[in-house]
Protein backbone atom coordinates (compact mmCIF):
# COMPACT_ATOMS: atom_id res chain seq x y z
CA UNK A 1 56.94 188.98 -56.57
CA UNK A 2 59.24 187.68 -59.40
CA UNK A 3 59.19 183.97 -60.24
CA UNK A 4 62.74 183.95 -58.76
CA UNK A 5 62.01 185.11 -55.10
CA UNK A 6 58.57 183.14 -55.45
CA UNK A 7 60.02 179.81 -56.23
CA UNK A 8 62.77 180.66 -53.18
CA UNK A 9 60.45 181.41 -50.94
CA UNK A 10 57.45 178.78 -51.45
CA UNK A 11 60.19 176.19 -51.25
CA UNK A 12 61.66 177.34 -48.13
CA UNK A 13 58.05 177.20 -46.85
CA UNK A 14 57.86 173.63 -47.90
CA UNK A 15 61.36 172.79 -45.79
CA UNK A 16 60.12 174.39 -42.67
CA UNK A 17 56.70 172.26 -43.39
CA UNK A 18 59.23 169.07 -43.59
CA UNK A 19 61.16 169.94 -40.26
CA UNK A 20 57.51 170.49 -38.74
CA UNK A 21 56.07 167.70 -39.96
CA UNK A 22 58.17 165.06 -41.08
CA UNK A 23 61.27 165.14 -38.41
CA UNK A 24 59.72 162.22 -36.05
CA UNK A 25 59.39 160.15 -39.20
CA UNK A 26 62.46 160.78 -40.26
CA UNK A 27 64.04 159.86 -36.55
CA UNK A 28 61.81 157.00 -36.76
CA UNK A 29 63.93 156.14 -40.35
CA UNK A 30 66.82 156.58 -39.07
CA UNK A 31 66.43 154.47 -35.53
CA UNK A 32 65.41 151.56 -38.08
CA UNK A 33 68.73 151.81 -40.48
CA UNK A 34 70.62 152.34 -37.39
CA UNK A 35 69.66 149.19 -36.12
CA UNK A 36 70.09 147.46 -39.14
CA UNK A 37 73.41 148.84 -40.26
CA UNK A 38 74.50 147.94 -36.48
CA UNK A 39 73.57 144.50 -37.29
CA UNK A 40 75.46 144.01 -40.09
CA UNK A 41 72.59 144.60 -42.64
CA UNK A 42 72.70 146.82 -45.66
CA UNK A 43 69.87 149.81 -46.21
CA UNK A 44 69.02 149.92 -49.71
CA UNK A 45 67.72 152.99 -51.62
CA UNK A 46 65.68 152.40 -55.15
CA UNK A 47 63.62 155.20 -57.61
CA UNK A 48 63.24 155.50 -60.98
CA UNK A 49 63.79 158.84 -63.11
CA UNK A 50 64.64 161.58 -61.49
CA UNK A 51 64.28 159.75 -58.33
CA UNK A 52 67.49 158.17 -58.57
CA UNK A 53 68.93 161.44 -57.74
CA UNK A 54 68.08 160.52 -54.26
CA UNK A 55 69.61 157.64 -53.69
CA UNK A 56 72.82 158.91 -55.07
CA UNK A 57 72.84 161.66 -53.04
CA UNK A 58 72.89 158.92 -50.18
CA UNK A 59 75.61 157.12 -51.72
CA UNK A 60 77.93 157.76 -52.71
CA UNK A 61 78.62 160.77 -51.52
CA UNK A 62 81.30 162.84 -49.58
CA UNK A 63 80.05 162.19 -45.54
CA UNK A 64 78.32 158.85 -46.39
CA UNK A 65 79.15 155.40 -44.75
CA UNK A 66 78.93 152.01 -45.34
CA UNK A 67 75.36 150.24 -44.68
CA UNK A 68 74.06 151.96 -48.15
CA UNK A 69 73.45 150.95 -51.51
CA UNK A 70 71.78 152.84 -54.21
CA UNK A 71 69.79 150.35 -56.51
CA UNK A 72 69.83 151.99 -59.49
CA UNK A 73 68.94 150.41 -62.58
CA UNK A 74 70.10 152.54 -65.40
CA UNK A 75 67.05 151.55 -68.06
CA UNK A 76 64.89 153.09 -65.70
CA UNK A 77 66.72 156.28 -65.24
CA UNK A 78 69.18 157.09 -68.01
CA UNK A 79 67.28 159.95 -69.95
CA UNK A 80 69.53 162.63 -70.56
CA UNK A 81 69.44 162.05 -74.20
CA UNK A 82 65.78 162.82 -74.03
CA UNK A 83 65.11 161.29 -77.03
CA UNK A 84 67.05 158.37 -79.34
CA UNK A 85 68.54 155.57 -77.46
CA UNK A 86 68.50 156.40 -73.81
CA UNK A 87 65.85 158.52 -74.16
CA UNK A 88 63.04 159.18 -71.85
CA UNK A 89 60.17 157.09 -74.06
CA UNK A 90 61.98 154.21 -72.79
CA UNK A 91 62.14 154.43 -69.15
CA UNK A 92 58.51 155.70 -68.84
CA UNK A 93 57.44 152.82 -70.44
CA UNK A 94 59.44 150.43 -68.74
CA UNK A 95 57.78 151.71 -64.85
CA UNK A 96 54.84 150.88 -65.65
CA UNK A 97 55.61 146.95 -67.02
CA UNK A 98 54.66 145.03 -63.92
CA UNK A 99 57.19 141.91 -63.25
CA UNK A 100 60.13 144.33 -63.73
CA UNK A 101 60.86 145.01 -60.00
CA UNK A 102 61.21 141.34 -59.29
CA UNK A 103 64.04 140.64 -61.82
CA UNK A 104 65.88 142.91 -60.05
CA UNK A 105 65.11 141.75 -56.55
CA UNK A 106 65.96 138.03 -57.42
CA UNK A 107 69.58 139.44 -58.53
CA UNK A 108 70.51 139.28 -54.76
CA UNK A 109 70.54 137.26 -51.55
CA UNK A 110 68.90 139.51 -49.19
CA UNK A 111 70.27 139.54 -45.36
CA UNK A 112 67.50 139.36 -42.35
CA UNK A 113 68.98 142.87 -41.48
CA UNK A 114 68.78 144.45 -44.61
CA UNK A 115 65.76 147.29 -45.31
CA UNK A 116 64.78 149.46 -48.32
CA UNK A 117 63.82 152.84 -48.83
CA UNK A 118 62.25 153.54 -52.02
CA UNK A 119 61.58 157.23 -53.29
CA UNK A 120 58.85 158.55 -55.34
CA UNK A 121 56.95 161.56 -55.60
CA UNK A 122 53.92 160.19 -56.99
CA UNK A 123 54.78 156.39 -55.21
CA UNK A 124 52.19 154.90 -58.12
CA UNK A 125 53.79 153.13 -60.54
CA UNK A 126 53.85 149.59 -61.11
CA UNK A 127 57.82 149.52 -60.90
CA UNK A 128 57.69 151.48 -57.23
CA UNK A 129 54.94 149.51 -55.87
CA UNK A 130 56.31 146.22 -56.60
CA UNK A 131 59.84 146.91 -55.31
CA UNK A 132 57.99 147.64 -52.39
CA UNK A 133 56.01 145.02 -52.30
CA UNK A 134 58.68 142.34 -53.24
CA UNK A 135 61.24 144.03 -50.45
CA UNK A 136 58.46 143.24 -47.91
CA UNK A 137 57.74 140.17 -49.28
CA UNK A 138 61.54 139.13 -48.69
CA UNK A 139 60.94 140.59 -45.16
CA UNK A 140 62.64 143.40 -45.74
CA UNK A 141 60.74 146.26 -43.64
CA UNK A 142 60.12 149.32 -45.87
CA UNK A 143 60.76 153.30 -45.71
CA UNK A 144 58.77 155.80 -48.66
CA UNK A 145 59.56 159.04 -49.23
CA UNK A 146 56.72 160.03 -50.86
CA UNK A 147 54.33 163.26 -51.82
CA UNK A 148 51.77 161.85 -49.70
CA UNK A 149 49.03 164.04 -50.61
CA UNK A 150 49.61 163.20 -54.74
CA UNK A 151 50.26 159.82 -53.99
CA UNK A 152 46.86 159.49 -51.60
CA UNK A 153 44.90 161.26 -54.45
CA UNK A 154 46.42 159.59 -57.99
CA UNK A 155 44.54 156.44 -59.04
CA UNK A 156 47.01 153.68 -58.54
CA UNK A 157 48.63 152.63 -61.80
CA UNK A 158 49.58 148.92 -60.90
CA UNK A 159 46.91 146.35 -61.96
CA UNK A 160 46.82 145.79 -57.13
CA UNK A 161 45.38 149.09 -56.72
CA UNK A 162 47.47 149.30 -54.57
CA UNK A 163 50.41 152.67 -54.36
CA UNK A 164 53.87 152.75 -52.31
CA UNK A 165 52.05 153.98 -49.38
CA UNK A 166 50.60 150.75 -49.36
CA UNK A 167 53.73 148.40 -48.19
CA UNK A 168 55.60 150.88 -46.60
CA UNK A 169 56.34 150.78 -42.67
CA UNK A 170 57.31 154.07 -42.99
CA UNK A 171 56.27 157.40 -44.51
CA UNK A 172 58.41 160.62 -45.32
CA UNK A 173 56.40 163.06 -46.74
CA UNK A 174 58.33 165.14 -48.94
CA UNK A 175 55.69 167.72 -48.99
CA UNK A 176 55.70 168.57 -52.26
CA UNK A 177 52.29 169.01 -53.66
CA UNK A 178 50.47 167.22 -56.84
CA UNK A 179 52.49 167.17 -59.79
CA UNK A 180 55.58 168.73 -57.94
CA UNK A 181 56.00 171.83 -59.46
CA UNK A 182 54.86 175.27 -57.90
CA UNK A 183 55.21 177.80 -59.69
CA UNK A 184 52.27 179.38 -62.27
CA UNK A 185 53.01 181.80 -64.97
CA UNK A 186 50.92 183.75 -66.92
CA UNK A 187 50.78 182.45 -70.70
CA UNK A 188 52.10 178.87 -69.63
CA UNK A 189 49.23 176.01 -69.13
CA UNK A 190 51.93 173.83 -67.12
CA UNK A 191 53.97 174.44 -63.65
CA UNK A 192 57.19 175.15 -63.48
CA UNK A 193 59.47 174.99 -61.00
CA UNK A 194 59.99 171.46 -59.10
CA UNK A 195 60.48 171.43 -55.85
CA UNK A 196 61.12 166.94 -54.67
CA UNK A 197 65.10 167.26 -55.58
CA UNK A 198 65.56 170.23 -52.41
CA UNK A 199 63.19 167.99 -49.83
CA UNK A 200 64.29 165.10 -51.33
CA UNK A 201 68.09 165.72 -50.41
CA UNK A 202 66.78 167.59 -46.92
CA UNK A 203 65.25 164.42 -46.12
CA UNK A 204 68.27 161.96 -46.98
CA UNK A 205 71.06 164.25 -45.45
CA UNK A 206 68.54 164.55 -42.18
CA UNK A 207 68.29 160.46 -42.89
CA UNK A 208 71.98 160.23 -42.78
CA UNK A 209 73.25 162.37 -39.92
CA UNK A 210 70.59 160.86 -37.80
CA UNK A 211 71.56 157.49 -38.62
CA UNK A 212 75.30 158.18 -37.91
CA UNK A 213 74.21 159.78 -34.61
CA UNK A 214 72.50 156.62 -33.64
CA UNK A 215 75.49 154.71 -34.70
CA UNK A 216 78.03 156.05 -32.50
CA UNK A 217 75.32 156.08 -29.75
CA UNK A 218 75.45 152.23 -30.01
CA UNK A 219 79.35 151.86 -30.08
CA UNK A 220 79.55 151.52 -34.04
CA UNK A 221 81.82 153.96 -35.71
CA UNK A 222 80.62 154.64 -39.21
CA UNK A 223 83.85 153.75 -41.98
CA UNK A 224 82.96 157.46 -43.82
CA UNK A 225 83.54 158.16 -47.60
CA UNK A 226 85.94 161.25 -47.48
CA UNK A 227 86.35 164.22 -49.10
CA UNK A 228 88.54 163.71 -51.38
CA UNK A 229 89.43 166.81 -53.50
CA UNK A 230 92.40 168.16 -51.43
CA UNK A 231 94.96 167.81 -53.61
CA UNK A 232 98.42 165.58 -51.29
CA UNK A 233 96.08 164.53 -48.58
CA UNK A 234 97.50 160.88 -47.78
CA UNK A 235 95.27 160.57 -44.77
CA UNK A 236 92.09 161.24 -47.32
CA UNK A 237 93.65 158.68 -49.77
CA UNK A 238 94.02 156.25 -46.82
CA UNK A 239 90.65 156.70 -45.37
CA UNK A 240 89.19 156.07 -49.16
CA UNK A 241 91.05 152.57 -48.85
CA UNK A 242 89.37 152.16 -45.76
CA UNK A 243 85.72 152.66 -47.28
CA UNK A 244 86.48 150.58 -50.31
CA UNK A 245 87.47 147.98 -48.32
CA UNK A 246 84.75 148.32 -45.82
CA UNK A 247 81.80 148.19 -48.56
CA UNK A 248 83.20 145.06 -50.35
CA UNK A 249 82.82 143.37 -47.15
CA UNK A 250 79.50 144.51 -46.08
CA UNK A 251 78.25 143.42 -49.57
CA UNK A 252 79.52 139.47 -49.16
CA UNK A 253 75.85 137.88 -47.90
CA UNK A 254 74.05 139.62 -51.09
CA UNK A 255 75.89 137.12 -53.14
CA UNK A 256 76.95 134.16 -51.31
């Protein structure tokens, strides 16, 4: 089997393995940012590197809704220079300086409805565990998405011992295995072929269907991000009003 149809078919193993595995978690996500988006709370989604990816792909997006808000903090996860200024010696240096997570918590006001998800595949790093740990701390109740069985395995790199697993109230597996990648060719001493971006996005488009589901359910019509790349549509343009409008308000208590 080529790498190709290998890498297409050990990942499409590892989404079944998610649906199998991971879908009451996931409902059990969901039932928790339903309730607190009902409420009037905000869910917030934080990860560092490529992680970040994630919690764009929540929002915003095309098909998202208010309640979300991707923390991303661009020193952490601006490396597409590689190297230079905005390179990728930065950031990795910067996850593991512990005290960084709580200057950005103390940026906001949190709200007793709000919650956080925060994303990593290897959920040991000082910056991950202490968002975490300072979002609980501020009584925030906490969802991972996490490889569970590298993250159960890695020694923990925060000066705790402690890893994300550790201060979350929830677990998503994203069942990729140690080090992420899957594939092994002859002549290379490295994997190739990550495999957390495809769960990862499963997992937060499963997150936000299920959530909107739940929504309605409860008599709260989600204000939805459109699509907005047909060319004349008014009622698009109108309904991106709407969401603009909608997500400065739900962001007032963060900075009252």
């Amino acid at each position: 089997m080529s790498a190709l149809d290998s890498y297409f078919e050990k990942s499409l193993a590892l989404l079944h393995s998610l649906k199998a595995n991971e879908t009451a978690n996931i409902r059990a996500a969901a039932a928790l940012c339903a309730d607190r988006i009902a409420q009037g709370g905000l869910v917030f989604l934080f990860g560092n590197g490529h992680s970040r990816m994630m919690c764009e792909e929540m929002t915003p997006r095309q098909g998202c809704f208010t309640g979300w808000v991707a923390l991303v903090e661009l020193a952490l996860s601006n490396h597409a220079s590689i190297i230079g200024a905005n390179g990728l010696r930065t950031p990795l240096h910067l996850e593991k300086y512990e005290g960084y997570a709580e200057e950005l918590l103390k940026s906001f006001h949190f709200g007793p409805n709000d919650a956080m998800i925060v994303i990593s595949t290897s959920g040991i790093r000082p910056v991950i565990v202490e968002m975490a740990a300072g979002a609980r701390k501020r009584s925030l109740p906490v969802i991972a998405i996490v490889a569970k069985q590298h993250c159960q395995n890695a020694p923990s790199g925060h000066s705790s011992g402690t890893k994300l697993i550790d201060h979350a109230d929830i677990v998503i597996d994203n069942q990729c295995p140690p080090g992420d990648c899957i594939i092994e060719l002859p002549g290379l001493e490295w994997r190739t072929g990550p495999t957390s971006t495809l769960t990862g996005a499963m997992i937060i488009n499963m997150l936000r269907v299920e959530t909107a589901e739940l929504l309605l359910a409860k008599g709260v019509k989600p204000v939805l991000l459109p699509s907005h790349q047909f060319v004349g549509n008014t009622s698009a343009a109108e309904q991106l009003d709407r969401f603009y409008e909608e997500y400065r308000r739900s962001l007032r208590h963060l900075y009252e």
